[in-house]
C-alpha atoms as a PDB file:
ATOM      1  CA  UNK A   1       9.443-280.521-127.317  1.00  0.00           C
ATOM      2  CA  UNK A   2       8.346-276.527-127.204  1.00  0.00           C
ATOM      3  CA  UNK A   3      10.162-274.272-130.167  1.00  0.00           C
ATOM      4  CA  UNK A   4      10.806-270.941-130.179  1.00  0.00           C
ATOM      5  CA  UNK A   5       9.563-268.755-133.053  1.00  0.00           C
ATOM      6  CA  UNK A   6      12.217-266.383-134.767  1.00  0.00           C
ATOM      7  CA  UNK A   7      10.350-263.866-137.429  1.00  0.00           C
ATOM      8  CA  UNK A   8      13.199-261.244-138.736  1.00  0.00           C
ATOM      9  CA  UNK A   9      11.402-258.445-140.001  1.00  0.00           C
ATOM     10  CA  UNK A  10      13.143-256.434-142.755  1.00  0.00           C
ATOM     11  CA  UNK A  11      12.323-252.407-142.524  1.00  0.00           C
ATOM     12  CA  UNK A  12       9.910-251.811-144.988  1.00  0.00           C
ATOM     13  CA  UNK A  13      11.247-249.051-146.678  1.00  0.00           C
ATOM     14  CA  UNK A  14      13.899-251.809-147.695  1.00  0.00           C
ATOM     15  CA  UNK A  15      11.312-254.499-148.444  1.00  0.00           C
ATOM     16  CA  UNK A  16       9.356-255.675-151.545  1.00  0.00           C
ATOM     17  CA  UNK A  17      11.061-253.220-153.747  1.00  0.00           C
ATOM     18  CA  UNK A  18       9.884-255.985-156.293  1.00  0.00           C
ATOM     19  CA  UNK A  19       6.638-254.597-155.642  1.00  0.00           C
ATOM     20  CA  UNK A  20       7.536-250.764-156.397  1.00  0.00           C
ATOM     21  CA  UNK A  21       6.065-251.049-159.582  1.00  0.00           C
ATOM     22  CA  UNK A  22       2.142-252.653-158.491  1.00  0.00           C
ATOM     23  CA  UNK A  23       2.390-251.630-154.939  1.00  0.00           C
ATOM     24  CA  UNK A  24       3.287-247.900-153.890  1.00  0.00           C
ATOM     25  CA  UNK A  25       5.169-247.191-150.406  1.00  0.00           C
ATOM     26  CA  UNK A  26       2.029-246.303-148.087  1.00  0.00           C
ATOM     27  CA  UNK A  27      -0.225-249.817-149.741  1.00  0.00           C
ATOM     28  CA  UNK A  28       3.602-251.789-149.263  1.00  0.00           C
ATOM     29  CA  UNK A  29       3.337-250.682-145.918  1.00  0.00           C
ATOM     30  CA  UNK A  30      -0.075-251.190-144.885  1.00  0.00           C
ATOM     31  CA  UNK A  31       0.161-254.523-146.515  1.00  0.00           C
ATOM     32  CA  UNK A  32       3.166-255.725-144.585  1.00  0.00           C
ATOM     33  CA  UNK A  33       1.832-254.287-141.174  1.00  0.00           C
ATOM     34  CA  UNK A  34      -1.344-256.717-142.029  1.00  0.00           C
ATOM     35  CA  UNK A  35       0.520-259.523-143.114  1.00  0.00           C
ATOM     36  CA  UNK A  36       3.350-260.021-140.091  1.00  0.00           C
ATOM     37  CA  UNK A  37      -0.270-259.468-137.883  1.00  0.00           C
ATOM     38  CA  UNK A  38      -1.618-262.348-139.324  1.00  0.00           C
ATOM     39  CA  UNK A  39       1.489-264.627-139.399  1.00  0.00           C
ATOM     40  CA  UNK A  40       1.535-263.879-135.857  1.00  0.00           C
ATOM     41  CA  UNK A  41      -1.852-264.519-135.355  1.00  0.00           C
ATOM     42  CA  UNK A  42      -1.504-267.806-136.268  1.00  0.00           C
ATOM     43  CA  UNK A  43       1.978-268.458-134.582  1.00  0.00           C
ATOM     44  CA  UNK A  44      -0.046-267.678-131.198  1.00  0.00           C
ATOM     45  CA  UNK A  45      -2.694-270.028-131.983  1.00  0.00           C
ATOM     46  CA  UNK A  46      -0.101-273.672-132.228  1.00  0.00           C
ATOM     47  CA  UNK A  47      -0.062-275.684-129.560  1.00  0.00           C
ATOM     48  CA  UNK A  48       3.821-276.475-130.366  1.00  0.00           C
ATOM     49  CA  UNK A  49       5.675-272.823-129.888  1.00  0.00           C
ATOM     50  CA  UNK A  50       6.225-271.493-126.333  1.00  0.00           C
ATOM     51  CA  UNK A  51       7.409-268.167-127.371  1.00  0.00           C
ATOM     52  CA  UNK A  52       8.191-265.768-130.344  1.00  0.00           C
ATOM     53  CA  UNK A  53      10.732-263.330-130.673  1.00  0.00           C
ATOM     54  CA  UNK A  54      10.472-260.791-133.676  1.00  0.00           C
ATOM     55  CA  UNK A  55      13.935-259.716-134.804  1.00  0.00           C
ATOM     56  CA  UNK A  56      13.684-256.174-136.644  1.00  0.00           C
ATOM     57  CA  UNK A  57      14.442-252.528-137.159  1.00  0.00           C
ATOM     58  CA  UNK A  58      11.285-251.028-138.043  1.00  0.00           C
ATOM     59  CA  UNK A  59       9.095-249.257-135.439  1.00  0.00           C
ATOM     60  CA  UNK A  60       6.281-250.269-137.308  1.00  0.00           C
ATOM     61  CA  UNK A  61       6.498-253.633-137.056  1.00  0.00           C
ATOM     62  CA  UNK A  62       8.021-253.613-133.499  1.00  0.00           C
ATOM     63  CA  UNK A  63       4.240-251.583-133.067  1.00  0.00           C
ATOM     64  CA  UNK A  64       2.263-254.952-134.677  1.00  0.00           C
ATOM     65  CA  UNK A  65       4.375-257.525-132.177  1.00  0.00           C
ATOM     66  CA  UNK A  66       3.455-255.429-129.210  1.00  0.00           C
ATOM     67  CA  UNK A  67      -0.058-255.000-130.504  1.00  0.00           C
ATOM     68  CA  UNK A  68      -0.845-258.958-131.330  1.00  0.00           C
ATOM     69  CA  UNK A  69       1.256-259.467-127.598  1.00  0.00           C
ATOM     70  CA  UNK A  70      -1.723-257.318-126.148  1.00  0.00           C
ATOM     71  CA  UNK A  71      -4.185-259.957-127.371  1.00  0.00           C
ATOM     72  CA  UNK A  72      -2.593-263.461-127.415  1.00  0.00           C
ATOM     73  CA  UNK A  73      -1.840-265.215-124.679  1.00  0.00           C
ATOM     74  CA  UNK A  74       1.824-266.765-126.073  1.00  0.00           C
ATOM     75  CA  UNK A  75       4.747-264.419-125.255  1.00  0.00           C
ATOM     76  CA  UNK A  76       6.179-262.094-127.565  1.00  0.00           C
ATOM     77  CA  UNK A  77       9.344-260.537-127.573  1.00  0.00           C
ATOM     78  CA  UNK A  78      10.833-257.573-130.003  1.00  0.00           C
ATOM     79  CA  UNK A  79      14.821-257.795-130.439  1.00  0.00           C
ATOM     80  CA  UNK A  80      15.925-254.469-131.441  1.00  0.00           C
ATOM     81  CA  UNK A  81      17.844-255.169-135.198  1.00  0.00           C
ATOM     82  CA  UNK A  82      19.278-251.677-135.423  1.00  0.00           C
ATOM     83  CA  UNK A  83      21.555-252.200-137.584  1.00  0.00           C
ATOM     84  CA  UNK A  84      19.147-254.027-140.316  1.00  0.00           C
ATOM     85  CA  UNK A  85      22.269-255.958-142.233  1.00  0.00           C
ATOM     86  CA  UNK A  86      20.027-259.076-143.528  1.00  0.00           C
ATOM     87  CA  UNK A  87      17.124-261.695-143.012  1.00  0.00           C
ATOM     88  CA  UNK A  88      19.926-264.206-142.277  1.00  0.00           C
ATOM     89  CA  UNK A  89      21.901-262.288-139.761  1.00  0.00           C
ATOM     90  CA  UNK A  90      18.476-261.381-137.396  1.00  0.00           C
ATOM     91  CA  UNK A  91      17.170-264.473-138.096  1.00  0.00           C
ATOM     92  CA  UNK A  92      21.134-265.486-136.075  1.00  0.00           C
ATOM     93  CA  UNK A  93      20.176-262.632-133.985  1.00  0.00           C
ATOM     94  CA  UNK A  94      16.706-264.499-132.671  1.00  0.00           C
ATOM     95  CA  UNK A  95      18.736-267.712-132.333  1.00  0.00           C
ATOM     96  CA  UNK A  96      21.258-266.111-130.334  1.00  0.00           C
ATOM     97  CA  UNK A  97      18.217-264.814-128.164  1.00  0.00           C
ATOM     98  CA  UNK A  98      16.373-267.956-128.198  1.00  0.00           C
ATOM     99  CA  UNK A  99      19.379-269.750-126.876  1.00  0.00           C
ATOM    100  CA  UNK A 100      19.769-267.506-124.103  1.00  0.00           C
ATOM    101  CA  UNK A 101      16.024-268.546-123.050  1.00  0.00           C
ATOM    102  CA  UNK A 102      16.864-271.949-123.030  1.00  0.00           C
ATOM    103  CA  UNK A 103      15.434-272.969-126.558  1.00  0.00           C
ATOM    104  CA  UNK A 104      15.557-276.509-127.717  1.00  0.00           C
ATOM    105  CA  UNK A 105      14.166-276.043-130.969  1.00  0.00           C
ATOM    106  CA  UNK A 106      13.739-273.388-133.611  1.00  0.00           C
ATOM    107  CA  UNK A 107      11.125-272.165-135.722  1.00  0.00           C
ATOM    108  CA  UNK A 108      12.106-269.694-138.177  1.00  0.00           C
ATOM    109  CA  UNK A 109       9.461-268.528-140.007  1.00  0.00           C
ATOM    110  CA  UNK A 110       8.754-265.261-142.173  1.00  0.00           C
ATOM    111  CA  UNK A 111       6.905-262.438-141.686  1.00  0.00           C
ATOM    112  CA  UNK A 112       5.148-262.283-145.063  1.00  0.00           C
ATOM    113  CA  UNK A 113       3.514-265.712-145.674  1.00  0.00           C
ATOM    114  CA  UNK A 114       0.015-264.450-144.056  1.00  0.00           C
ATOM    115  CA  UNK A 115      -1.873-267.650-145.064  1.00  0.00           C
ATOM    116  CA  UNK A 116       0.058-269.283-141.994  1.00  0.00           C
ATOM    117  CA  UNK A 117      -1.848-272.739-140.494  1.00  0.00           C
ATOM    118  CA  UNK A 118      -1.481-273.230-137.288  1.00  0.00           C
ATOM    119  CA  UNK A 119      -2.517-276.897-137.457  1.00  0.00           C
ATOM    120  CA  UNK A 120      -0.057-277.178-139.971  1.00  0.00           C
ATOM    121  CA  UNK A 121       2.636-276.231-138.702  1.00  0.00           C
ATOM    122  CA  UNK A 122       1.941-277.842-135.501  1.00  0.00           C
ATOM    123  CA  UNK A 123       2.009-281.135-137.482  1.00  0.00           C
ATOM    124  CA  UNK A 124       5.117-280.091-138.529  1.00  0.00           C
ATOM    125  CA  UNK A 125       6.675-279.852-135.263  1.00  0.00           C
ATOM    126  CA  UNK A 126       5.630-282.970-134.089  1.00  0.00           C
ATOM    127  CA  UNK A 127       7.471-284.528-136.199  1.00  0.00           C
ATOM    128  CA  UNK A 128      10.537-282.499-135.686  1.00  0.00           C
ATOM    129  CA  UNK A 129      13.098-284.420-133.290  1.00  0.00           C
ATOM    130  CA  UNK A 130      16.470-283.389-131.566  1.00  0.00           C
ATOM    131  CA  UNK A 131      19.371-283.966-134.351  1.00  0.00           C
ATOM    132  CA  UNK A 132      17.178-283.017-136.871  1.00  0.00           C
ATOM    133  CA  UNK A 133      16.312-280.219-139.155  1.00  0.00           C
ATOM    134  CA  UNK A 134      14.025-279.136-141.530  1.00  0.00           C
ATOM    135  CA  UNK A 135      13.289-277.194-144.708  1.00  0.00           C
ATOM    136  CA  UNK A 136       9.976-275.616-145.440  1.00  0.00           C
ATOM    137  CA  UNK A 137      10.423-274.762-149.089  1.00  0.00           C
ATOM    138  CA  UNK A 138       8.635-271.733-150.753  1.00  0.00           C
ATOM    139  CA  UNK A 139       6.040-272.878-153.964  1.00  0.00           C
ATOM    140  CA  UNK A 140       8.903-272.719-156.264  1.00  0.00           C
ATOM    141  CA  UNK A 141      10.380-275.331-154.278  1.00  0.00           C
ATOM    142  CA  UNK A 142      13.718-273.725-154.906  1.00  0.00           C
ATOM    143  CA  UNK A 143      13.830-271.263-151.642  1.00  0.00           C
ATOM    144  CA  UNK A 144      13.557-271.428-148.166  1.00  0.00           C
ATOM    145  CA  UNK A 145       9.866-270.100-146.392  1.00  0.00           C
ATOM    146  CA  UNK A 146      10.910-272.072-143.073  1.00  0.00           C
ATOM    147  CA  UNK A 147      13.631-273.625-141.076  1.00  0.00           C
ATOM    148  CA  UNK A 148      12.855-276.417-138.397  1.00  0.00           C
ATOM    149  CA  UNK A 149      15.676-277.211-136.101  1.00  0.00           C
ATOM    150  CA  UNK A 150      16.493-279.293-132.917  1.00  0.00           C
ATOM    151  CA  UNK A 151      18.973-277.888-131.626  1.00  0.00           C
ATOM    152  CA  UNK A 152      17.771-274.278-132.392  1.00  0.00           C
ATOM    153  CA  UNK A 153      21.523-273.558-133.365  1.00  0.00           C
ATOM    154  CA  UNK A 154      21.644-276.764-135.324  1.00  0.00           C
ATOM    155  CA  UNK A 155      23.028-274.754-138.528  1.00  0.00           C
ATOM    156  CA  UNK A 156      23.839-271.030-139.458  1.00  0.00           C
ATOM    157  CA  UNK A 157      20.720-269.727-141.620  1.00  0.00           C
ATOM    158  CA  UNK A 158      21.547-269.051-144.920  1.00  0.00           C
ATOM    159  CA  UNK A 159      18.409-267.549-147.031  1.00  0.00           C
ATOM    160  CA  UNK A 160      18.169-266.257-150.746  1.00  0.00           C
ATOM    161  CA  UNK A 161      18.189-267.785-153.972  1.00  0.00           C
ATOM    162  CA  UNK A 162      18.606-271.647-153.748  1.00  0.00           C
ATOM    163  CA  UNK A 163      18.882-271.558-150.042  1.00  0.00           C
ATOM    164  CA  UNK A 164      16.609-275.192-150.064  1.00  0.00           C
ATOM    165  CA  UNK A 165      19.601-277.056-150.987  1.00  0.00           C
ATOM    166  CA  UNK A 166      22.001-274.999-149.359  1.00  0.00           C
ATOM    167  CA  UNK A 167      20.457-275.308-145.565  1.00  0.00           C
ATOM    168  CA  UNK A 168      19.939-279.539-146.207  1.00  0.00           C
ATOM    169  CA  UNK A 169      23.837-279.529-147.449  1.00  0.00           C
ATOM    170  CA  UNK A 170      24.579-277.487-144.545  1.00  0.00           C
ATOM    171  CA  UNK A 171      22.607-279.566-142.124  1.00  0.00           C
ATOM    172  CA  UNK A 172      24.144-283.309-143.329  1.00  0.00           C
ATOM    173  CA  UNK A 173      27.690-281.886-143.075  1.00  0.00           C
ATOM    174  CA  UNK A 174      26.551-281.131-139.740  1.00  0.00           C
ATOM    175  CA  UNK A 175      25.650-284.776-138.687  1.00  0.00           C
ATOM    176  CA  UNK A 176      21.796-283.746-138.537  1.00  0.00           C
ATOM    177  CA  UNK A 177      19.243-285.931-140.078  1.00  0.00           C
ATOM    178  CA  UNK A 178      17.502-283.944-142.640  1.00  0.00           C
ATOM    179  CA  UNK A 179      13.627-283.314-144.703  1.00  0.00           C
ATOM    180  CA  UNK A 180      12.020-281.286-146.505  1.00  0.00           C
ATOM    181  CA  UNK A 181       8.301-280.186-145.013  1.00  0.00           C
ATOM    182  CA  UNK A 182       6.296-279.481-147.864  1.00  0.00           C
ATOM    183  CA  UNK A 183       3.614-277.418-145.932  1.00  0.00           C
ATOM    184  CA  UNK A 184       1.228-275.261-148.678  1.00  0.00           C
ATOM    185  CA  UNK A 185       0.367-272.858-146.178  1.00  0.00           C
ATOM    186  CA  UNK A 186       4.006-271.250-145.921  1.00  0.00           C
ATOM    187  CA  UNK A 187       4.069-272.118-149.527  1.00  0.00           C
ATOM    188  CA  UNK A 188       3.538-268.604-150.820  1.00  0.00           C
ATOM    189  CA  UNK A 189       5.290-265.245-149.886  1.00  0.00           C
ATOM    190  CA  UNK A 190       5.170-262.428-151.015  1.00  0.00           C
ATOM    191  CA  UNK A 191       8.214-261.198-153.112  1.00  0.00           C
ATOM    192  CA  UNK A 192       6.831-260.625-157.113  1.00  0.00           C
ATOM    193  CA  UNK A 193       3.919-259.169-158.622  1.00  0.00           C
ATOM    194  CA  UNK A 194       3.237-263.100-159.804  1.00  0.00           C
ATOM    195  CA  UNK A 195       2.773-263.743-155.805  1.00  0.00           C
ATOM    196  CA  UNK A 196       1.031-260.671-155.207  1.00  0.00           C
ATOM    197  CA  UNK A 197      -1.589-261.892-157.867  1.00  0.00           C
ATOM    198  CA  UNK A 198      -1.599-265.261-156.396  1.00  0.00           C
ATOM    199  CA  UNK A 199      -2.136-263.784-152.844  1.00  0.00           C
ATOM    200  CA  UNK A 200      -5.040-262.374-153.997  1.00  0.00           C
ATOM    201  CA  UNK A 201      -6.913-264.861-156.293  1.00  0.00           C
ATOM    202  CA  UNK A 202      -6.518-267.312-152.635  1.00  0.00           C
ATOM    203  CA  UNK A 203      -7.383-264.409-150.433  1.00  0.00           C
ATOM    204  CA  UNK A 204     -10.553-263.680-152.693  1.00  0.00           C
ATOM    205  CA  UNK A 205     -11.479-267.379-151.780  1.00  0.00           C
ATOM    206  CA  UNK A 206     -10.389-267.948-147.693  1.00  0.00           C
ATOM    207  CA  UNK A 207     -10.554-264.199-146.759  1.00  0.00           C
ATOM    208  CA  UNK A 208     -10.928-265.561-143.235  1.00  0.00           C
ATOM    209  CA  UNK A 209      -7.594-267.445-143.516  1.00  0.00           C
ATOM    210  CA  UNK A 210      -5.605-263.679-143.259  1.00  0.00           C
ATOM    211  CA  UNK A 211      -8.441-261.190-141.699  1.00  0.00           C
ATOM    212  CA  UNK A 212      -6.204-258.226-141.996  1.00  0.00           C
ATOM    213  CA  UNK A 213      -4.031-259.161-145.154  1.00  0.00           C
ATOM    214  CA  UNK A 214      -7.472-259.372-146.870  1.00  0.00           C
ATOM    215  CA  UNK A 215      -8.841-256.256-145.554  1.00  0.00           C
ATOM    216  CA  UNK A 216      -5.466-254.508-146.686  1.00  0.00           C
ATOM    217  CA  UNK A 217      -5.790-255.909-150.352  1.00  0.00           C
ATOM    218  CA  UNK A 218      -9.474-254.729-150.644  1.00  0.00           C
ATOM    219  CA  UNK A 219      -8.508-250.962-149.333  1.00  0.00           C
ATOM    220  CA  UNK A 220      -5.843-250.921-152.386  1.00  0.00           C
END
């Protein structure tokens, strides 16, 4: 069973304002351009995901998707989010799309977790069946970093603080057989100065794990 890949992409004048204070506007920038190339980098290298659609409102990022769609040979598609309202509404918005193409299962994944395996998530996937959904939890194992589902529409997305718990209660009121996928490479994004520090201490180690999330730390 092929997925579809949903990526919402916040604009990033809106983005990592947790940052402000270690990160100023043009680094936050360059460093989210670098990171959303790398996740879909990666996305285009699994064996499991037919397609990707980016959901977003910022030129700069629609830029990247065209730009990695120039070099990969897996399809990528921008979906105009004009309107920017939430990461839970595009992420709707790219099921709504993915649907429309005939999607059996969804991916959603985020644009800021640039250490990305493809392997890994393709391990992932293989174990993802129809009725079934799955939470990949971020490191504080409290949030949601990714959403497997079979049917793509299997639940409404429902990210923030404690969203782990809430998509599993969401998807066994459903009827859908649920699990957590504890995979360390979506582990960490990028939200606090604590994870931009932990970014780099694994970045200084597997530089060729995120090429151009690397390259953007060092030119801070």
């Amino acid at each position: 069973m092929q997925a579809t890949a949903i990526l919402p992409v916040k604009r990033f004048s809106r983005a990592k304002t947790r940052l402000a204070d270690a990160v100023g506007p043009p680094a936050r920038a360059a460093l989210m351009r670098a990171m959303l190339t790398d996740v879909l980098r990666a996305v285009s290298e699994t064996s499991a995901i037919e397609r990707t659609i980016v959901v977003t409102g910022e030129s700069r990022a629609q830029k990247v998707a065209l730009s990695v769609a120039q070099r990969v040979s897996m399809p990528i598609e921008v979906m105009q989010d004009p309107d920017d309202p939430g990461h839970s509404q595009a992420a709707t918005l790219g099921i709504i799309r993915a649907l429309a193409l005939g999607a059996e299962c969804a991916a959603l994944l985020p644009g800021d977790c640039p250490l990305l395996d493809a392997g890994e998530l393709d391990a992932a996937l293989a174990r993802t069946r129809p009725g079934t959904v799955a939470v990949i939890p971020d490191r504080h194992g409290t949030g949601t970093n990714g959403l497997l589902m079979a049917p793509a529409d299997a639940i409404g997305p429902a990210f923030g603080e404690g969203s782990r718990e809430r998509h599993l209660d969401r998807a066994a009121r459903a009827g859908y057989a649920t699990r957590v996928e504890e995979l360390s490479s979506l582990a960490l994004d990028l939200d606090t100065p604590d994870d931009l520090a932990a970014l780099r201490v694994w970045i200084a180690d597997h530089p060729e794990a995120a090429p151009e999330t690397a390259r953007a730390l060092a030119e801070q």
